[in-house]
Each structure stands twice: as structure tokens, then as C-alpha cells.
Protein backbone atom coordinates (compact mmCIF):
# COMPACT_ATOMS: atom_id res chain seq x y z
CA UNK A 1 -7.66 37.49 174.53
CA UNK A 2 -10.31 34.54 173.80
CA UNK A 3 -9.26 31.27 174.55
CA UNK A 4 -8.81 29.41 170.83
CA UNK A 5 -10.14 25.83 171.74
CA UNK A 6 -8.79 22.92 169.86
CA UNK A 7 -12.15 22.45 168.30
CA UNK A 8 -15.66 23.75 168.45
CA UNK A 9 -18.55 22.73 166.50
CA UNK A 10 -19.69 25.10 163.40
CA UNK A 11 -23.44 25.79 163.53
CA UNK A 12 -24.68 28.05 160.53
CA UNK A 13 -27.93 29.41 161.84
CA UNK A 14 -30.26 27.43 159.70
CA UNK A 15 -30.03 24.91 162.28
CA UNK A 16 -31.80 26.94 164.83
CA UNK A 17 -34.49 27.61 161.96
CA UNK A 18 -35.02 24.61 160.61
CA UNK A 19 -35.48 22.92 164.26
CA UNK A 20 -38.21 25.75 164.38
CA UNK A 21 -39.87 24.44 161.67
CA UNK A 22 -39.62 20.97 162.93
CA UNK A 23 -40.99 21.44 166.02
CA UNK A 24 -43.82 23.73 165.02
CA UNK A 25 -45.02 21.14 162.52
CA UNK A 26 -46.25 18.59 165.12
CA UNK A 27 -42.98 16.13 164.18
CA UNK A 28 -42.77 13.08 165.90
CA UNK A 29 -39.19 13.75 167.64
CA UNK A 30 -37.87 10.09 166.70
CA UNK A 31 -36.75 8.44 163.72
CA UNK A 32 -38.91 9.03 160.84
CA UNK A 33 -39.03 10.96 157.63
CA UNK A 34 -36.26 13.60 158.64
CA UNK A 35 -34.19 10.64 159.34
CA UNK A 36 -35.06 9.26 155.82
CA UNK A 37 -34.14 12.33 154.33
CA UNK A 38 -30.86 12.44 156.05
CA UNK A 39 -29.69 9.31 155.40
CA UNK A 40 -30.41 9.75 151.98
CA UNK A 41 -28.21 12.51 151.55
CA UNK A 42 -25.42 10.04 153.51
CA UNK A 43 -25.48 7.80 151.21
CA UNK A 44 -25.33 10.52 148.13
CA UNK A 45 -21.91 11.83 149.51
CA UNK A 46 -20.32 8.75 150.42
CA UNK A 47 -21.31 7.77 146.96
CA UNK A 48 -23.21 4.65 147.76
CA UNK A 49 -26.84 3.16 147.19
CA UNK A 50 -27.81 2.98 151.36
CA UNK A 51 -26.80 4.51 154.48
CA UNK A 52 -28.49 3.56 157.68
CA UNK A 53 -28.35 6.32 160.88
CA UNK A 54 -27.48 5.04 164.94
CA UNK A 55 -26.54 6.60 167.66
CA UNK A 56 -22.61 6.52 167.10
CA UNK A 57 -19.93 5.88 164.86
CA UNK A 58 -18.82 3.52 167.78
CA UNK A 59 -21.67 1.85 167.35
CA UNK A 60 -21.57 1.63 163.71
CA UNK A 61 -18.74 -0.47 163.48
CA UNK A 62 -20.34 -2.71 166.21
CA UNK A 63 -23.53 -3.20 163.88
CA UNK A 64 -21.35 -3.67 160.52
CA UNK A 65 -18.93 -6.14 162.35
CA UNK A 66 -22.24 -8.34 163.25
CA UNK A 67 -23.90 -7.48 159.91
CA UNK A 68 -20.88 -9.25 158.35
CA UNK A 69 -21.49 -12.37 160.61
CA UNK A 70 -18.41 -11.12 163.02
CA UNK A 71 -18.71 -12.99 166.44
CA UNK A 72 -16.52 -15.00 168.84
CA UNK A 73 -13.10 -17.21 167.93
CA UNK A 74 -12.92 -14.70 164.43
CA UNK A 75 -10.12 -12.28 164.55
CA UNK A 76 -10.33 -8.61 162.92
CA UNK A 77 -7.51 -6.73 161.84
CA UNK A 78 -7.16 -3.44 163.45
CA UNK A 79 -4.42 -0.71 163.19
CA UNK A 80 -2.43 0.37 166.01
CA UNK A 81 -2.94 3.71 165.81
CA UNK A 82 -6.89 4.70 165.90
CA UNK A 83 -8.97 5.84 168.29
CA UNK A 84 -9.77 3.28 170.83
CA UNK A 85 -13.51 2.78 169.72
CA UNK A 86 -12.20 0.81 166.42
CA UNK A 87 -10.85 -1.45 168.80
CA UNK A 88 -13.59 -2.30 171.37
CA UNK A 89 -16.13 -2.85 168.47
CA UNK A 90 -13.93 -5.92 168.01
CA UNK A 91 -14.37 -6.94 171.30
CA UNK A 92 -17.66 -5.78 171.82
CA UNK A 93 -18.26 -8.17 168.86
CA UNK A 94 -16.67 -11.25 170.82
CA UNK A 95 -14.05 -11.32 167.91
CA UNK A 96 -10.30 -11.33 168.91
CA UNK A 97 -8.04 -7.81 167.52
CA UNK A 98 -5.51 -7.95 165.69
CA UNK A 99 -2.68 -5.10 165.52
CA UNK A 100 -1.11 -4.26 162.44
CA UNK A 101 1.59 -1.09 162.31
CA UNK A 102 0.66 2.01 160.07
CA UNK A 103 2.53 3.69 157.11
CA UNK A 104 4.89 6.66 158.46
CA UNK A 105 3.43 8.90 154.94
CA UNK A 106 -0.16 7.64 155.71
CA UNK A 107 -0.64 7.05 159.75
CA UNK A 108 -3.15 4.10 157.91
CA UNK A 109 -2.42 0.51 158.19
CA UNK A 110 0.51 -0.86 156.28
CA UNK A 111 -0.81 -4.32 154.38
CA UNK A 112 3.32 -5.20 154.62
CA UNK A 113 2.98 -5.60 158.88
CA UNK A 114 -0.55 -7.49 158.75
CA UNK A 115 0.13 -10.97 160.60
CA UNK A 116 -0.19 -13.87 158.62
CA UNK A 117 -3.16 -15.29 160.42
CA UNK A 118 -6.66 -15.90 159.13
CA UNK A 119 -9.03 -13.15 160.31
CA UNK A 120 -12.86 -12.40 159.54
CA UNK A 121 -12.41 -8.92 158.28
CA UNK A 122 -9.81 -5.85 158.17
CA UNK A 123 -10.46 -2.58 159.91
CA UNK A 124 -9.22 0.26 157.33
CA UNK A 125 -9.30 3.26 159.52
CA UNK A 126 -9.13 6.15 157.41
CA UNK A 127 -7.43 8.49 159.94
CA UNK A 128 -7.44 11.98 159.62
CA UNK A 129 -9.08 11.67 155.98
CA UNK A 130 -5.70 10.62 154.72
CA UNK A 131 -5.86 6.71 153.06
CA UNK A 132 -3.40 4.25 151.18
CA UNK A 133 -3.97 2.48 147.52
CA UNK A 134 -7.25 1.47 147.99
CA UNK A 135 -7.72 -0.60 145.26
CA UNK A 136 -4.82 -2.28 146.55
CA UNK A 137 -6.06 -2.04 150.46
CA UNK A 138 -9.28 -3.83 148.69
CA UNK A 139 -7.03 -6.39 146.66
CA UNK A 140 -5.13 -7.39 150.02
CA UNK A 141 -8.80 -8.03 151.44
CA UNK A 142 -10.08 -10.28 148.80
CA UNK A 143 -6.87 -12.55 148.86
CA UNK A 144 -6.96 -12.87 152.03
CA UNK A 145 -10.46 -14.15 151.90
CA UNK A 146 -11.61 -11.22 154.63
CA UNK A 147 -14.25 -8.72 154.49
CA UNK A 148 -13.24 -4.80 154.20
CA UNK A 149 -15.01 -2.27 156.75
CA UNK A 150 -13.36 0.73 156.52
CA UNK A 151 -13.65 3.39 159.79
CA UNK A 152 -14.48 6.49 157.64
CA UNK A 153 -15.44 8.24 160.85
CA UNK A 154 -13.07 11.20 160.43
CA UNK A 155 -12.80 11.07 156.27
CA UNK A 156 -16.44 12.29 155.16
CA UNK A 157 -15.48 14.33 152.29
CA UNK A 158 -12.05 12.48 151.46
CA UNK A 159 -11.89 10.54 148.25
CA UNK A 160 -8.77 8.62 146.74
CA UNK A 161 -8.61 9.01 142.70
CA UNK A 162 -12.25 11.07 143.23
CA UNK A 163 -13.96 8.65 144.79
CA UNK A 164 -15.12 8.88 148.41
CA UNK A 165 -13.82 7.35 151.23
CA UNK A 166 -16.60 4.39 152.87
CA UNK A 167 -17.19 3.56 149.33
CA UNK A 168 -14.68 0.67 148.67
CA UNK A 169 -15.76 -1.97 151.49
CA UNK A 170 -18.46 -4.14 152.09
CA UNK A 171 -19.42 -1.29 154.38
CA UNK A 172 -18.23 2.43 155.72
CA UNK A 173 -18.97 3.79 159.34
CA UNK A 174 -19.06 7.71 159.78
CA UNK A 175 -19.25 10.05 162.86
CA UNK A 176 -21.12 13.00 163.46
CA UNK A 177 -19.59 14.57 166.80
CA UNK A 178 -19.28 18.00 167.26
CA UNK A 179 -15.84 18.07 166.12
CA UNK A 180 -16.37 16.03 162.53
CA UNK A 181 -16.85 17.74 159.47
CA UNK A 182 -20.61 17.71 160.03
CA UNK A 183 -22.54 17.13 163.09
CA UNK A 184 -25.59 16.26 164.67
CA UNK A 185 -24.44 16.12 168.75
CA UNK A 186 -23.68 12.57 168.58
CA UNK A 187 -24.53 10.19 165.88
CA UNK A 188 -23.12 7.87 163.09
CA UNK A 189 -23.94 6.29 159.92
CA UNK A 190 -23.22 2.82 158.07
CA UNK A 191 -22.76 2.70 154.52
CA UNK A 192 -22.98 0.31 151.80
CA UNK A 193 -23.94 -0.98 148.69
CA UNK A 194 -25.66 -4.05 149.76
CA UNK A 195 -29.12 -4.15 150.20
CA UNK A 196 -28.71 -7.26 152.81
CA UNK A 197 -26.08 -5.50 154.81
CA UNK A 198 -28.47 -2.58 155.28
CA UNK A 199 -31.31 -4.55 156.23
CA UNK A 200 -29.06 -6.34 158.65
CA UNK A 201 -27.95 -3.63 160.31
CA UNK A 202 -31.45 -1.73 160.36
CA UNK A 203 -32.47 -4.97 161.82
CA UNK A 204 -30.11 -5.30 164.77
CA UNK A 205 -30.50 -1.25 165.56
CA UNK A 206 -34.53 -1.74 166.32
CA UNK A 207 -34.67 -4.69 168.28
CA UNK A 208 -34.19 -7.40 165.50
CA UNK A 209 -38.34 -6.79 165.10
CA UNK A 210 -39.80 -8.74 162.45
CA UNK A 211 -41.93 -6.14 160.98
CA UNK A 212 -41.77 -2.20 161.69
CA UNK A 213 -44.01 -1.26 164.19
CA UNK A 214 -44.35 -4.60 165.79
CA UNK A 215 -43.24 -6.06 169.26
CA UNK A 216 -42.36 -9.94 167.46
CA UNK A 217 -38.38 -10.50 167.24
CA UNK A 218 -36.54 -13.25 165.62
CA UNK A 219 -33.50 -12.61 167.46
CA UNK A 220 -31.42 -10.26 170.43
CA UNK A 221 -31.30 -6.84 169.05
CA UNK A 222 -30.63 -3.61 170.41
CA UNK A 223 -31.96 0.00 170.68
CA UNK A 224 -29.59 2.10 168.68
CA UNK A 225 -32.11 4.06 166.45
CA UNK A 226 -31.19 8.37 165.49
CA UNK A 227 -33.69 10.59 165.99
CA UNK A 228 -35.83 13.54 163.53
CA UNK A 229 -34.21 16.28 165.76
CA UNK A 230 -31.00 15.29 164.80
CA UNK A 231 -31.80 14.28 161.39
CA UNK A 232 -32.83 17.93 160.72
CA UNK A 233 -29.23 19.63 162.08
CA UNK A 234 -27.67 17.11 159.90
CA UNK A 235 -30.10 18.03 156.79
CA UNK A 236 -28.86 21.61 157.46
CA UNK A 237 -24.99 20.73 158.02
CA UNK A 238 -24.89 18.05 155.04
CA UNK A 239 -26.43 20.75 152.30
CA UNK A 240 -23.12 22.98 153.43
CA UNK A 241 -20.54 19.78 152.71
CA UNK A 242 -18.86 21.48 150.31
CA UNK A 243 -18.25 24.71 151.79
CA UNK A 244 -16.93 22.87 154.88
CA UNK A 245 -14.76 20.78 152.95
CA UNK A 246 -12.85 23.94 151.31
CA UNK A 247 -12.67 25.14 154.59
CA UNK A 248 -10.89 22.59 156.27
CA UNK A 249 -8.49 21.88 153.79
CA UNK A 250 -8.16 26.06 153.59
CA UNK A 251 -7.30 26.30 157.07
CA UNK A 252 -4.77 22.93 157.44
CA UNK A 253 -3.08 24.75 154.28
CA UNK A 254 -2.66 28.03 156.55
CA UNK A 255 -1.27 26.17 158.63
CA UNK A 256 1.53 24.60 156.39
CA UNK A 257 2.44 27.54 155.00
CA UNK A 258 2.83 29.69 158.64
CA UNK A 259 4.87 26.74 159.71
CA UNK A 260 7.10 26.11 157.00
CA UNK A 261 10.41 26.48 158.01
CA UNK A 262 9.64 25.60 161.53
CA UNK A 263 12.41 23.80 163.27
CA UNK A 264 11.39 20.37 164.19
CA UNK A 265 7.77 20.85 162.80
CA UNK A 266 6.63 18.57 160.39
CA UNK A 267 3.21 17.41 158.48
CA UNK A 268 2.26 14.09 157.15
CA UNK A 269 1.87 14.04 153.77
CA UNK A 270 -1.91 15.30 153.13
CA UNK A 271 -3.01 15.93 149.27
CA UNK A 272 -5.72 18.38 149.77
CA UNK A 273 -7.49 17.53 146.46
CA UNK A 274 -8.76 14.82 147.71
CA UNK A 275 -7.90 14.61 151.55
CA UNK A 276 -9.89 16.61 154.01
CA UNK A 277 -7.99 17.03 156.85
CA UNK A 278 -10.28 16.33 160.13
CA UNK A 279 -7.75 18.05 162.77
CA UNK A 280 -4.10 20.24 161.68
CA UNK A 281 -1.60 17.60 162.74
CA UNK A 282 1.57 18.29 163.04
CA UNK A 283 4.68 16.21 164.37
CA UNK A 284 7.25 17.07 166.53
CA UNK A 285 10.63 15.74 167.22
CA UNK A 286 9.65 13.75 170.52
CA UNK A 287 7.39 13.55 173.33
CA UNK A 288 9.07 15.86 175.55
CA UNK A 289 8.48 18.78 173.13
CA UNK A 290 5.22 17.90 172.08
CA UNK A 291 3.82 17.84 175.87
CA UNK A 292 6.26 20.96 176.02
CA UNK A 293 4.47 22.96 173.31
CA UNK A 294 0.89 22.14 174.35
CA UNK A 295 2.26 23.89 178.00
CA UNK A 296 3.06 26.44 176.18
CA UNK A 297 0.11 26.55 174.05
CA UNK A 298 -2.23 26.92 176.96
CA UNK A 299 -0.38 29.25 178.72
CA UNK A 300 -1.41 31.49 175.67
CA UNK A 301 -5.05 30.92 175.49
CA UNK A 302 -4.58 28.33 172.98
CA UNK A 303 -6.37 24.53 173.30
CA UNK A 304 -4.46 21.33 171.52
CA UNK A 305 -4.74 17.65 172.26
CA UNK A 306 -1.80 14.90 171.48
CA UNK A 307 -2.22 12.20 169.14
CA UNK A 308 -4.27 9.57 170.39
CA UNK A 309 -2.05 6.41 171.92
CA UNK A 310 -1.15 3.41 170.20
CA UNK A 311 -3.61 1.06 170.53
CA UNK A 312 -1.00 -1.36 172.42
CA UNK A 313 -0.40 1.41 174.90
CA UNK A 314 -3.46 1.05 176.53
CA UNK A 315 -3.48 -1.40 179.13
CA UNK A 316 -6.32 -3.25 178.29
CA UNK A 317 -4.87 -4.01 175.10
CA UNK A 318 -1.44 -4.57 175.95
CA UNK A 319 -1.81 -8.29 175.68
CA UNK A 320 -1.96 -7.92 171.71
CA UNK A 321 1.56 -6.61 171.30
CA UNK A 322 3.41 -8.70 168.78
CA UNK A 323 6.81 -9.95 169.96
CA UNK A 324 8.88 -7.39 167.42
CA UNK A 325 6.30 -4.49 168.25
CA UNK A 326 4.78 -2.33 166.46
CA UNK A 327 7.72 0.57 165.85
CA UNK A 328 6.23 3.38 163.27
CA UNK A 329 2.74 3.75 165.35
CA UNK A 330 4.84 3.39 168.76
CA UNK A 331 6.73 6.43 167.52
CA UNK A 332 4.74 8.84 165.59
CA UNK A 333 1.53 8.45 167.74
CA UNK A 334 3.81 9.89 170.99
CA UNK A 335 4.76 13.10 168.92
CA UNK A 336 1.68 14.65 167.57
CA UNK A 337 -0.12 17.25 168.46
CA UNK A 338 -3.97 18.46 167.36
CA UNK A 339 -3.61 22.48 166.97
CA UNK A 340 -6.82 24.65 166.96
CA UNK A 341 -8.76 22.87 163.65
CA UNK A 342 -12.34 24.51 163.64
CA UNK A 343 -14.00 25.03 160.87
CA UNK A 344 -14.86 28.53 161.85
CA UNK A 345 -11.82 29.53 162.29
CA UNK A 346 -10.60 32.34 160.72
CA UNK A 347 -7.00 33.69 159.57
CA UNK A 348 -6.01 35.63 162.37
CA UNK A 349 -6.57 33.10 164.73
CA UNK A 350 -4.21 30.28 162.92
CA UNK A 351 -1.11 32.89 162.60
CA UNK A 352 -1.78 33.66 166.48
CA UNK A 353 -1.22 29.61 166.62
CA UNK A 354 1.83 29.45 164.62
CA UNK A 355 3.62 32.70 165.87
CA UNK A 356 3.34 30.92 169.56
CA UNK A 357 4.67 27.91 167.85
CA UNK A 358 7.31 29.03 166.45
CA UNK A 359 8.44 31.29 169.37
CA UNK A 360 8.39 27.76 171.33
CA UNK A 361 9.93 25.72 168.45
CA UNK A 362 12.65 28.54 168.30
CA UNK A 363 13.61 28.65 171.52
CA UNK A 364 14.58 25.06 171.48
CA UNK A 365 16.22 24.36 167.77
């Protein structure tokens, strides 16, 4: 029986085509008018006027934290639950984090535990594709007097009230790993509405140059450009957005209904009308059953991964626990578990998921 990994990449065939193409027609290899064309179609589905293309979504933020004018003795407002690269873009910046806990229906941050401090900017991270009121989440920013970048790096294809998720900041930062909705290898995007904030970040991403094509700089900048190889995968993945969006949210809703009725299995909340699940992510009672099911899981041929860790359980980042901690992440990051999400994946592979989970769930009620 094949192994079922947690998540592969989904390549159509056009890719290996179009590259074809590409290469036969003398291109260039490096940024240039694939990349044009690619980030133009970015910016079309995250419903925006410019997206600019880098090497990662890590990145990304990095670039739209110093577009914004982000730098030492600011503080940024981060989550507690996210992946650990929302977090060192902060630092990376020279700007000081600052945890806030998430919503238990949302896993996003929860404006009610944000310190009363003055920071720079908030963090939104969009996790999973799930979000809060974000006319509110946008509200909170204003009075506060900081700048919005929401981390829409696993929430292309997510909207709230039919509008898409990276839209509702100053800027938006997606991913294209192999595991995101769309891919191109590695790769990212920043998105925005601001002609300035796109030129800034363009800027920084080719060396701060003052002109293209010339070796004068006005400033420290960095080599962080995408390349026309990639731009053409992602031309051929991004054309296909909404086929992969119905199949994501098809297969996380196979998944709720085989595991309804589960003992000690539950989903956060996920309306898939508008929320396109990156990964099927379901909770479990505690940790010891969690790490008890992925055992079992593997035993079977079948791949998952845990939640990732609060933010404050890394040891680096210890230091920024408040004194009353930070309970709901603290909890609910320790008892989920990732189950086989691809978008390939067809029917008979998720009830060969949930039949092992539900022998293992059984067993134990």
C-alpha cells in the first residue's frame, strides 16, 4: 500500500510544457517578462493594483516590514501561534515582537489580548485561510495608529464577505512552496495597493539600484529577485486557481463528514465559501493522543505533521512571554494534527485516513 504523505505538490502537466516552450524560445532564465506576467496575475487574485515576486514568503514580510519604515526600538505585533518565519521577519527587521493570543474559533489573533503598548505595525496572520472581522482587524489598526501587514501566506484563495485575503492592509505577503495552494518550488509575493510600497519593496529586492540595469545605489539593498523559470510554473498553476480552490475545500469537507462523530475529534470552525483550507486540521483532546495518532498514522503508511508550536515555545522566543501567558495558543497549538491535505488527493485515499482514525480514536474513547 503507497505511503499517503501529508502533502505533495500538484503539478498538472502544462508545467512540463510550458517550461518547454520557455526554454526553447531563447528566454533569459531570470526575472523578466514571465515574471511580469506572473505577478500580474498575483495581483488580479488577491484583488489588488501591484504585486511584486522574491524569493520567499519569509522574505516578503522582511521587505514589507522595511517598506513600511519598520526598523530598530519599533515593536510589531505578532500572534502566538504562526509559523516561526512571521516572527523572525520582526527581528530580522531590528524591530522588537510582540505576542498576542489567538481566537479558539479562528486560531487568528484576538484584538481583545493585544498589549497595550505602542507598536509600528500588526502582523495578521491569516492561518490556515481562516480570518476574523476584518474590517474590524483593520479598525483596531487605524486606532491604534499602526500599519496592517497581513501574512496571507497560506490564505491565497480565502476571502472574508468575497473579498480576498492580502487585500485589506497596507500590504499582503503570499507563499508559493510546494505545499501552498499554488507553487513555484520556493517563492513569495507582496501585495498592495500603493504604488510607493511597491516601488519600495522592488527597490530593496535588486540592490536598492537607482535605475534598472545600473550598478549606482542610493542605499543597502539585497538580492531577493524570482526568476522566468519559476514565473512560468506559476503562470501554469495560477490559470488553475479555481479548480484548486474547489478542491481543497472538497477534500477538507471529506474529511468532516468521515469524521463526524469521531470521539475526541474536532475541527475549527472553517466556512468553505469563503475559506480555503491550506492543510485538514483537526484537534484532538491532548498532546498525548495527538503524538499517539500520528504513531499510529505512520504505522499505516499514512504521513501527518502536528500543529506548529506556539511562538513562546521556542526557546529563542521565550523571553516574550507575558506574565499571565498566552493560554488559548498554549493549548490548541499542542493538539493538532495536519492529516494527508494534497490537492491531488482523491476519495479513497481520505476514507483510508479516517477509517485509521477512527479505529485509533475508538480504541481510546
Amino acid at each position: 500500500m503507497k505511503f499517503l504523505h501529508q502533502v505533495e505538490p500538484y503539478l498538472s502537466g502544462r508545467e512540463k510544457t510550458a517550461l518547454a516552450e520557455y526554454l526553447d524560445s531563447g528566454g533569459w532564465l531570470t526575472e523578466f517578462e514571465k515574471t511580469r506576467q506572473f505577478e500580474a496575475l498575483v495581483a488580479e487574485a488577491a484583488g489588488v493594483a501591484h504585486a511584486a515576486v522574491l524569493t520567499n514568503g519569509t522574505v516578503g514580510l522582511y521587505l514589507a516590514l522595511k517598506a513600511l519604515g519598520v526598523g530598530p526600538g519599533d515593536r510589531v505585533v505578532v500572534p502566538n501561534y504562526t509559523m516561526i518565519a512571521t516572527v523572525n521577519a520582526v527581528v530580522w527587521a531590528g524591530a522588537e515582537p510582540v505576542l498576542a493570543d489567538v481566537d479558539p474559533a479562528t486560531l487568528c489573533l484576538d484584538l481583545g489580548t493585544v498589549p497595550d503598548v505602542p507598536a509600528k505595525a500588526m502582523i495578521y496572520v491569516e492561518i490556515n485561510g481562516r480570518r476574523g472581522d476584518m474590517e474590524a482587524v483593520s479598525a483596531f489598526c487605524r486606532a491604534r495608529g499602526m500599519a496592517l501587514l497581513e501574512d496571507s501566506c497560506q490564505a491565497l484563495g480565502s476571502s472574508w464577505n468575497g473579498r480576498p485575503l492580502g487585500s485589506f492592509g497596507a500590504m499582503g505577503v503570499f507563499s508559493f512552496t510546494p505545499h501552498k495552494i499554488i507553487t513555484t518550488g520556493q517563492g513569495g509575493a507582496v501585495v498592495t495597493d500603493d504604488p510607493a510600497l511597491d516601488r519600495e519593496v522592488r527597490r530593496l529586492k535588486d540592490f536598492c539600484r537607482t535605475a534598472p540595469a545600473t550598478d549606482q545605489h542610493d542605499a543597502v539593498g539585497f538580492n531577493f529577485k524570482f526568476t522566468d523559470l519559476q514565473a512560468v510554473v506559476g503562470i501554469e498553476q495560477i490559470r488553475d486557481l479555481a479548480w484548486r480552490i474547489g478542491r481543497r475545500r472538497e477534500v477538507y469537507g471529506w474529511y468532516r463528514e468521515l469524521l463526524a462523530g469521531v470521539p475526541g475529534v474536532v475541527f475549527p470552525p472553517a466556512d468553505l465559501t469563503q475559506v480555503t483550507p491550506w492543510f485538514v486540521d483537526p484537534l484532538l483532546p491532548s498532546r498525548e493522543l495527538r503524538d499517539g495518532l500520528a504513531v499510529h498514522l505512520k504505522s499505516r503508511g499514512v504521513g501527518s505533521r502536528p500543529y506548529y508550536p506556539p511562538v513562546n515555545a521556542q526557546p529563542v522566543y521565550a523571553r516574550l512571554t507575558p506574565p499571565d501567558g498566552l493560554p488559548v495558543s498554549e493549548e490548541l497549538a499542542v493538539r493538532g494534527l495536519w492529516l494527508p491535505s494534497s490537492i491531488g488527493l482523491p476519495r479513497e485515499d481520505v476514507e483510508r485516513v479516517c477509517a485509521e482514525v477512527r479505529e485509533f480514536m475508538e480504541g481510546r474513547a
